[in-house]
Protein backbone atom coordinates (compact mmCIF):
# COMPACT_ATOMS: atom_id res chain seq x y z
CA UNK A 1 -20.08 -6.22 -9.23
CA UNK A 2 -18.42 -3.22 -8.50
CA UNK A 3 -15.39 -2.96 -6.37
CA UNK A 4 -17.04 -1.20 -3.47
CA UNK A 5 -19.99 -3.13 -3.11
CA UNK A 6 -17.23 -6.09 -3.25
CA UNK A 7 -16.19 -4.69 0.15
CA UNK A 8 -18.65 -4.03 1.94
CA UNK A 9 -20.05 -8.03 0.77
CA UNK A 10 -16.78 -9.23 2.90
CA UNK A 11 -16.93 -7.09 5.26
CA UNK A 12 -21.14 -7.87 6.04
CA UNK A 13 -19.21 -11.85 5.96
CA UNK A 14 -15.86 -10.98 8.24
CA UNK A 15 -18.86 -9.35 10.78
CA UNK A 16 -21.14 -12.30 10.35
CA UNK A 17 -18.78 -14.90 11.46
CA UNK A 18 -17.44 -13.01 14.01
CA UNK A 19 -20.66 -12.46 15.94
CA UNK A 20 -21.16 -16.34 15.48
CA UNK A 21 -17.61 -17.18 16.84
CA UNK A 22 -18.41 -14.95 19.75
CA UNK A 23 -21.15 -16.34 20.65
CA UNK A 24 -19.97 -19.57 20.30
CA UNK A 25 -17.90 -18.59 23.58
CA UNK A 26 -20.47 -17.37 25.23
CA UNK A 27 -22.31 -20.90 24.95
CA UNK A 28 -19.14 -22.64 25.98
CA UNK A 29 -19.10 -20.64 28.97
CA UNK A 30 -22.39 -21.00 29.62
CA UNK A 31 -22.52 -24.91 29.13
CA UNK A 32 -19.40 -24.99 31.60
CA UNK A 33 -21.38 -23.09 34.32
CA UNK A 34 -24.84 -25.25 34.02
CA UNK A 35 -22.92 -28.36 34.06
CA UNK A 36 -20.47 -28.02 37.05
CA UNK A 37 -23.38 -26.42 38.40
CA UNK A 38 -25.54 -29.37 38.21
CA UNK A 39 -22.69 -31.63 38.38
CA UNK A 40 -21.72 -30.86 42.10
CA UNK A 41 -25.29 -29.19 43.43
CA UNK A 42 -27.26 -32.01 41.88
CA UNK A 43 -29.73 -29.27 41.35
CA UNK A 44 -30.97 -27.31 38.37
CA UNK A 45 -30.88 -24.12 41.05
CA UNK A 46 -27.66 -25.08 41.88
CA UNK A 47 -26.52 -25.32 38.06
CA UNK A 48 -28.68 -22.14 37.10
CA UNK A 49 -26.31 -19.82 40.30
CA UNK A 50 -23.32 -20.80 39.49
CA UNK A 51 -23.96 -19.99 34.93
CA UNK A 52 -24.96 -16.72 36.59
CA UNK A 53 -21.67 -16.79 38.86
CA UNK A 54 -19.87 -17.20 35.74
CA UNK A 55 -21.09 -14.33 33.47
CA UNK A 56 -20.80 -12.05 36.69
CA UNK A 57 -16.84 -12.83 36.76
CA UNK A 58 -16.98 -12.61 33.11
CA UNK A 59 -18.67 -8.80 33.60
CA UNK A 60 -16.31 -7.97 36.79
CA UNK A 61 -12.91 -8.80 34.43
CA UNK A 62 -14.30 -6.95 31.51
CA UNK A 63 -15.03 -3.88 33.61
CA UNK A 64 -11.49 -4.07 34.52
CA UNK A 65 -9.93 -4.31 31.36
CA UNK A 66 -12.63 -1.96 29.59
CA UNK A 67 -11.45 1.05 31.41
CA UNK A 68 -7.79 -0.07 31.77
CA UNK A 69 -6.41 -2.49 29.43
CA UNK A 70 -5.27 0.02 26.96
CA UNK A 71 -3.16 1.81 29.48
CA UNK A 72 -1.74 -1.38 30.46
CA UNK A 73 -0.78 -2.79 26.82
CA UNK A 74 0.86 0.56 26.31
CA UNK A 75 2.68 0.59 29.31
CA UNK A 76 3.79 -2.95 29.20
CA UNK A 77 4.92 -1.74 25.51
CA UNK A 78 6.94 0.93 26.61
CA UNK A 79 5.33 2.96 24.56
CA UNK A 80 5.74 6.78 24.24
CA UNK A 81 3.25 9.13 23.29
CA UNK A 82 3.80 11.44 20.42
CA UNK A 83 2.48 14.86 19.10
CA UNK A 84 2.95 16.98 15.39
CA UNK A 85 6.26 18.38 16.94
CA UNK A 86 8.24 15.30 17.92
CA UNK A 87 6.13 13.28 14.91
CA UNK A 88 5.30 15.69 12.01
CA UNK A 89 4.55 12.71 9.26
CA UNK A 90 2.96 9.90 11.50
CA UNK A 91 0.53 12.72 13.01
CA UNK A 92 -0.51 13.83 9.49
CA UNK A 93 -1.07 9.75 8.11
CA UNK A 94 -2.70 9.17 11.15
CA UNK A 95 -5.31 12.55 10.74
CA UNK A 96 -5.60 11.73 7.23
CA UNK A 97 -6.56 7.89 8.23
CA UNK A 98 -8.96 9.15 11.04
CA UNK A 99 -10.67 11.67 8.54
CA UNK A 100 -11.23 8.67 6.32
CA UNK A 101 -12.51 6.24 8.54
CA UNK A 102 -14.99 9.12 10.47
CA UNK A 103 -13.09 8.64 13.47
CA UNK A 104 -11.71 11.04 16.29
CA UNK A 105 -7.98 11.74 16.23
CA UNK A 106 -6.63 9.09 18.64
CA UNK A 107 -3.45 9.09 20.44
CA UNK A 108 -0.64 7.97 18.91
CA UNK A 109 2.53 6.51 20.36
CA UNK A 110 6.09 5.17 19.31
CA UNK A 111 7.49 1.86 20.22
CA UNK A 112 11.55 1.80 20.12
CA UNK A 113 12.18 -1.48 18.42
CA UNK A 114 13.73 -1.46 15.30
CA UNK A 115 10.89 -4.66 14.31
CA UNK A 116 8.06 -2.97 11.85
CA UNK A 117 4.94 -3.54 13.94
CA UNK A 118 1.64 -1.49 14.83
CA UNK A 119 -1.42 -2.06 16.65
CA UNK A 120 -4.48 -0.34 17.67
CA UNK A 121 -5.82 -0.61 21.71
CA UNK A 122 -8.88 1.00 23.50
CA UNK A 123 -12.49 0.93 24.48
CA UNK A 124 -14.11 3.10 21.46
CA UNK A 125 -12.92 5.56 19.01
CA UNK A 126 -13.58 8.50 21.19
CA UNK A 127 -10.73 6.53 23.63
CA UNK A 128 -8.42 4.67 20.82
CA UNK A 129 -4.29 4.85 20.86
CA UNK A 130 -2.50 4.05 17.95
CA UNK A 131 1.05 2.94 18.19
CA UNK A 132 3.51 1.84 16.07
CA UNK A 133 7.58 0.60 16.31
CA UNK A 134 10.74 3.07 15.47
CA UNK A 135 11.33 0.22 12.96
CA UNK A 136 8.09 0.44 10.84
CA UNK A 137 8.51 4.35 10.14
CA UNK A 138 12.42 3.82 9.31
CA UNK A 139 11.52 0.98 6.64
CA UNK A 140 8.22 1.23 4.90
CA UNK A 141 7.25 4.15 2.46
CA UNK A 142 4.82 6.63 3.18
CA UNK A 143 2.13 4.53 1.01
CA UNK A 144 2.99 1.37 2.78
CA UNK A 145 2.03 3.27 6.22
CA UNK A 146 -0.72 4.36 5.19
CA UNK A 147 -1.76 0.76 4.53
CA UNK A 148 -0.82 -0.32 8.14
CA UNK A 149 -2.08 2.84 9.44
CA UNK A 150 -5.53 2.33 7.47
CA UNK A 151 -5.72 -1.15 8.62
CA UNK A 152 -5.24 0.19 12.73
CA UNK A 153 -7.59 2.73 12.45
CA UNK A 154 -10.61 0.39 10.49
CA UNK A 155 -9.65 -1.47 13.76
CA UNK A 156 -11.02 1.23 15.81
CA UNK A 157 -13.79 2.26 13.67
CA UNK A 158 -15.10 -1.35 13.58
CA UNK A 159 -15.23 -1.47 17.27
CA UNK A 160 -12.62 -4.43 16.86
CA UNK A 161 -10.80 -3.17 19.80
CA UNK A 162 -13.75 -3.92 22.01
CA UNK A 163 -15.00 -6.69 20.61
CA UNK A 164 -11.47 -8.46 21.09
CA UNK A 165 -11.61 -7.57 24.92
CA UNK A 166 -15.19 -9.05 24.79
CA UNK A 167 -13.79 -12.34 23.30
CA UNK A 168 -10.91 -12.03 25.52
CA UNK A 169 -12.49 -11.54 28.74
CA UNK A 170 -15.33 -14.78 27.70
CA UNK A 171 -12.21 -16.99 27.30
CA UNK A 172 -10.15 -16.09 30.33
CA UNK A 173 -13.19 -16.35 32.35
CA UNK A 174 -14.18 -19.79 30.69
CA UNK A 175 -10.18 -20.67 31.91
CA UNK A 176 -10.65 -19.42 35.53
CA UNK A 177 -13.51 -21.33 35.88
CA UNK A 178 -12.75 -24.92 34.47
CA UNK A 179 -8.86 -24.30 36.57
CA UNK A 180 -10.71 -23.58 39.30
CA UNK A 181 -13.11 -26.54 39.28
CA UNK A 182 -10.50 -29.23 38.36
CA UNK A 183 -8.84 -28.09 41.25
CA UNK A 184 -11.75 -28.75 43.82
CA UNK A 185 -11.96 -32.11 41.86
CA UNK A 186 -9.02 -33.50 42.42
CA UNK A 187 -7.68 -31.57 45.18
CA UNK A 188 -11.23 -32.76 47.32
CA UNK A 189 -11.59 -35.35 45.54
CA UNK A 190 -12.35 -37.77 48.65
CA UNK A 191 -15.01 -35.33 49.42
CA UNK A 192 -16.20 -35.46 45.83
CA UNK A 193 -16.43 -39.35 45.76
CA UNK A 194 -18.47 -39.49 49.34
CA UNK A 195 -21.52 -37.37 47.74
CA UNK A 196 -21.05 -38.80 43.94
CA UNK A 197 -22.24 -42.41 45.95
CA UNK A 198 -25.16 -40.53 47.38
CA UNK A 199 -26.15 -38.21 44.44
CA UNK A 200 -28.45 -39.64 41.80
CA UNK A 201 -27.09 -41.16 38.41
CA UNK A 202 -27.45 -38.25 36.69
CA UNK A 203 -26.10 -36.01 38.23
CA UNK A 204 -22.82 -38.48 38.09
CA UNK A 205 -23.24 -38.03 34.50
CA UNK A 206 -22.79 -34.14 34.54
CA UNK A 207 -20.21 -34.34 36.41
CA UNK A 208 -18.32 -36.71 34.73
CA UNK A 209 -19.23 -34.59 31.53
CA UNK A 210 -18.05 -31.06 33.15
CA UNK A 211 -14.90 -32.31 34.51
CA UNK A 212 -14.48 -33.41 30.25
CA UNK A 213 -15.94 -29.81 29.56
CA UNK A 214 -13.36 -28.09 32.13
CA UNK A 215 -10.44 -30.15 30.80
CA UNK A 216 -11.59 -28.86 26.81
CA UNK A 217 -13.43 -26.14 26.65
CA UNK A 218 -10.67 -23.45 27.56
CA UNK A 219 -8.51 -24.98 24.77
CA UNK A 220 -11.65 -24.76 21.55
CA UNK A 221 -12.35 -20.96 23.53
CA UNK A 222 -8.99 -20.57 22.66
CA UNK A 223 -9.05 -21.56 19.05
CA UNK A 224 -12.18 -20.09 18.50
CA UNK A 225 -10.72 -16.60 19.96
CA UNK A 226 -7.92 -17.21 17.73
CA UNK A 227 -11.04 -17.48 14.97
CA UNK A 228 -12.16 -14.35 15.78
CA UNK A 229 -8.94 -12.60 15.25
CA UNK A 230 -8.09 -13.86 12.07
CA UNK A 231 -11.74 -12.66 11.08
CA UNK A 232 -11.19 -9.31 12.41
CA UNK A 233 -7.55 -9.02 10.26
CA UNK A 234 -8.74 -10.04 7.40
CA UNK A 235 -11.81 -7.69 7.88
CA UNK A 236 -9.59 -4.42 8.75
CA UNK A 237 -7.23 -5.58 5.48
CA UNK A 238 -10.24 -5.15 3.35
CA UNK A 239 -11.08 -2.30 5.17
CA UNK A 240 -8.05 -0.05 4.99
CA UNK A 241 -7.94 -0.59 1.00
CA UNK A 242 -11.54 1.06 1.14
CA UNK A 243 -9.76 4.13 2.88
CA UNK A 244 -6.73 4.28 1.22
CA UNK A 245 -8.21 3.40 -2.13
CA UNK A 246 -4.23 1.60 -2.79
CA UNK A 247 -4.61 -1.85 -2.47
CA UNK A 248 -0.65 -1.85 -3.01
CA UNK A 249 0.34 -0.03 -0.40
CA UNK A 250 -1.02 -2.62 2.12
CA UNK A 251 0.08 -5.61 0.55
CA UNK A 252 3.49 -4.48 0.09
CA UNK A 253 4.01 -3.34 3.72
CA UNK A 254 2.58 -7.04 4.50
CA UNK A 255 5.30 -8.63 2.83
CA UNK A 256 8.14 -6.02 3.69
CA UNK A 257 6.91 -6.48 7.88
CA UNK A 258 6.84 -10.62 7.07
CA UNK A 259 10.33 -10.49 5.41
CA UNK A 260 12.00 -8.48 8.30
CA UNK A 261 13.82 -10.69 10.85
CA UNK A 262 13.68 -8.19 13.48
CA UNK A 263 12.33 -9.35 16.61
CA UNK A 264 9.83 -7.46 18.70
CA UNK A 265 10.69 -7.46 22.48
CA UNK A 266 8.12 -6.13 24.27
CA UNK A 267 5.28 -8.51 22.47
CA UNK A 268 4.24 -11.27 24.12
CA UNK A 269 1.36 -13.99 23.61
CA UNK A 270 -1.35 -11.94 25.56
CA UNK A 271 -0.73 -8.98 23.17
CA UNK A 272 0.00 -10.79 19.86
CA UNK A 273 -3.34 -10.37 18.80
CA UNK A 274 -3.24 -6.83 19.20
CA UNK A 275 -0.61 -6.40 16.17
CA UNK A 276 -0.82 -5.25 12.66
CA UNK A 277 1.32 -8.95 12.12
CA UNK A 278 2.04 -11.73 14.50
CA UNK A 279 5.17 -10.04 16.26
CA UNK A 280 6.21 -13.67 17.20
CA UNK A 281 8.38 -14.49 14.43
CA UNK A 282 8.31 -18.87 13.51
CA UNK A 283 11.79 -19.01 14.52
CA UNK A 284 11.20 -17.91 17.84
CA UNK A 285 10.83 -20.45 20.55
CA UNK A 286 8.01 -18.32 22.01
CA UNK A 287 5.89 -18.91 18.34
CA UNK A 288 3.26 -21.59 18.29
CA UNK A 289 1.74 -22.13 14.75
CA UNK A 290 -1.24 -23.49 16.27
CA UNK A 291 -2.26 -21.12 18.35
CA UNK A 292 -1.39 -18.49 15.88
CA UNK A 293 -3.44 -14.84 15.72
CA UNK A 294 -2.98 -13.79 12.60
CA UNK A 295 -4.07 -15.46 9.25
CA UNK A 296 -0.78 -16.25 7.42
CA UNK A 297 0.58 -13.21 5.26
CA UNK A 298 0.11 -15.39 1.70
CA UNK A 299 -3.99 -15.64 2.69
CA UNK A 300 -4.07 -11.69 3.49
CA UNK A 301 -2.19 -10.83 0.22
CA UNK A 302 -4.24 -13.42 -2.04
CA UNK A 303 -7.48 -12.03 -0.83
CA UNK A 304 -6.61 -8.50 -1.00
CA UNK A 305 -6.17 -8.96 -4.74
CA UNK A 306 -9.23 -11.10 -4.88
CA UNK A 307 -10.82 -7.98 -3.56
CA UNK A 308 -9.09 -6.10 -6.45
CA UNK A 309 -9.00 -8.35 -9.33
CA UNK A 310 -5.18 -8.89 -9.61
CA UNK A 311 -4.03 -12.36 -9.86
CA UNK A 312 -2.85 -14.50 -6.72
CA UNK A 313 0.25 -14.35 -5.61
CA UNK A 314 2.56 -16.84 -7.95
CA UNK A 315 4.96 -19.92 -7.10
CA UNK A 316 8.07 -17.55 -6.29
CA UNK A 317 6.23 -14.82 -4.27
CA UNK A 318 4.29 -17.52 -2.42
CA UNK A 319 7.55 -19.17 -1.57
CA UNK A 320 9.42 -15.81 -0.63
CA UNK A 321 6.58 -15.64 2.00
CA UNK A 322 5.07 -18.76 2.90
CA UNK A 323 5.89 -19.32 6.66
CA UNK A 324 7.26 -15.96 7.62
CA UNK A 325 4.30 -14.99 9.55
């Protein structure tokens, strides 16, 4: 099998799954809706308006953040835009990226923190922003940005940038809605217990099963967003070696941005995701392994020379790295 038909097999699998996790939410979301529905209306009408109610608050938020979420991620970055005068050698890896990939030049824009970080925000590549830390063009090489840089922009040209708002907006709305209905349980609940003696039994059963649904469904949304990212990374890693054609350059600037103990400010856990690497360092007190975005550094490294032939990483590089991420 040849080496580009090896890529194009994972990323046809990376795209697979994700449209599965995705829609995984959306049947979480759904199942919430019919059953509080049904749980407090007693009615399949009832149940069948309020499913509807839910993907219309799903729609409203991800008009919102479709034509304003970048903006905001960039602002709450404090990120600066740059041009070929203030920027000669990011502007030209960043054109040479875009010609690569078949995308439009996007915007690009510097973060000061000296932490080696990236990430890639927008709607679609004809409105994509690029930006990336002080720290990651003072400490990697020129073939090791490339490799981030490739990685950012297969982000864009795989419409991963809107498909993460897509997943973002089902879970938050999946959130909203169980918060919400938890709270009319137990904040009415005397209301609550007068028609639960007058409904029929099964409707008592729904509801007994959405107030479960409400109390776990926002935490496997969660973990199955968290699915979808990892997907997405590991599909853009495999991507950006099919535009670089340097396989080396990526991996290396993987380990070099996993070493550095530099932490990055202006991330936090609603942006995390966005990131070339989990900018929430393990020692932090802000990291949570479980809820982590990013598949760990040893799993993006092993598979990248899976993709290449090299052997896996051995006992000493695996222990340099294991756990940084």
């Amino acid at each position: 099998m040849s080496q580009t038909s090896t890529f194009y097999s994972e990323e046809a699998a990376n795209r697979r799954d994700s449209i599965l996790l995705i829609l995984i939410v959306a049947v979480i979301l759904a199942a919430l809706g019919f059953a509080i529905g049904y749980g407090v209306g007693g009615t399949v009408d009832v149940a069948i308006a309020v499913t509807i109610g839910a993907v219309v608050l799903a729609f409203l938020l991800s008009a919102g953040s479709y034509f304003g979420g970048d903006q905001l991620v960039l602002s709450s970055s404090a990120a600066k835009e740059v041009d070929a005068n203030s920027a000669p050698q990011l502007i030209n890896i960043v054109q040479e990226m875009s010609i690569a990939a078949g995308v439009p030049m996007p915007k690009v824009y510097i973060i000061d923190d000296s932490a080696p970080n990236a990430f890639a925000t927008g709607r679609d590549p004809n409105h994509a922003s690029v930006a990336v830390t002080s720290g990651i063009l003072q400490k990697l090489d020129r073939e090791e940005l490339q490799g981030v840089l490739g990685h950012e922009l297969s982000h864009v040209r795989n419409y991963d940038i809107r498909f993460s708002l897509l997943v973002a907006v089902l879970v938050g709305s999946i959130a909203l809605l169980a918060d919400f209905f938890l709270r009319f349980t137990f904040w009415g609940g005397g209301r609550r217990s007068s028609n639960d003696r007058n409904g029929n039994g099964l409707q008592i059963i729904v509801f007994v099963i959405a107030i479960i649904l409400a109390i776990l469904a926002p935490i496997f949304a969660r973990l199955v967003q968290l699915a979808v990212s990892r997907q997405r990374e590991y599909l853009a890693d495999a991507s950006s070696v099919e535009l670089t054609r340097n396989p080396h350059g990526l991996e290396a600037a993987l380990a070099k941005i996993a070493s550095d103990q530099d932490v990055l400010e202006v991330a936090n856990r609603a942006t995390a995701h966005l990131y070339f690497t989990n900018p929430i360092k393990k020692f932090e007190e802000r990291s949570s392994s479980i809820f982590s975005t990013h598949p760990p550094i040893v799993d993006r490294i092993n598979r990248l020379r899976q993709l290449t032939g090299d052997p896996p990483m051995d006992a000493a590089e695996f222990n340099a790295l294991r756990g940084l991420d």
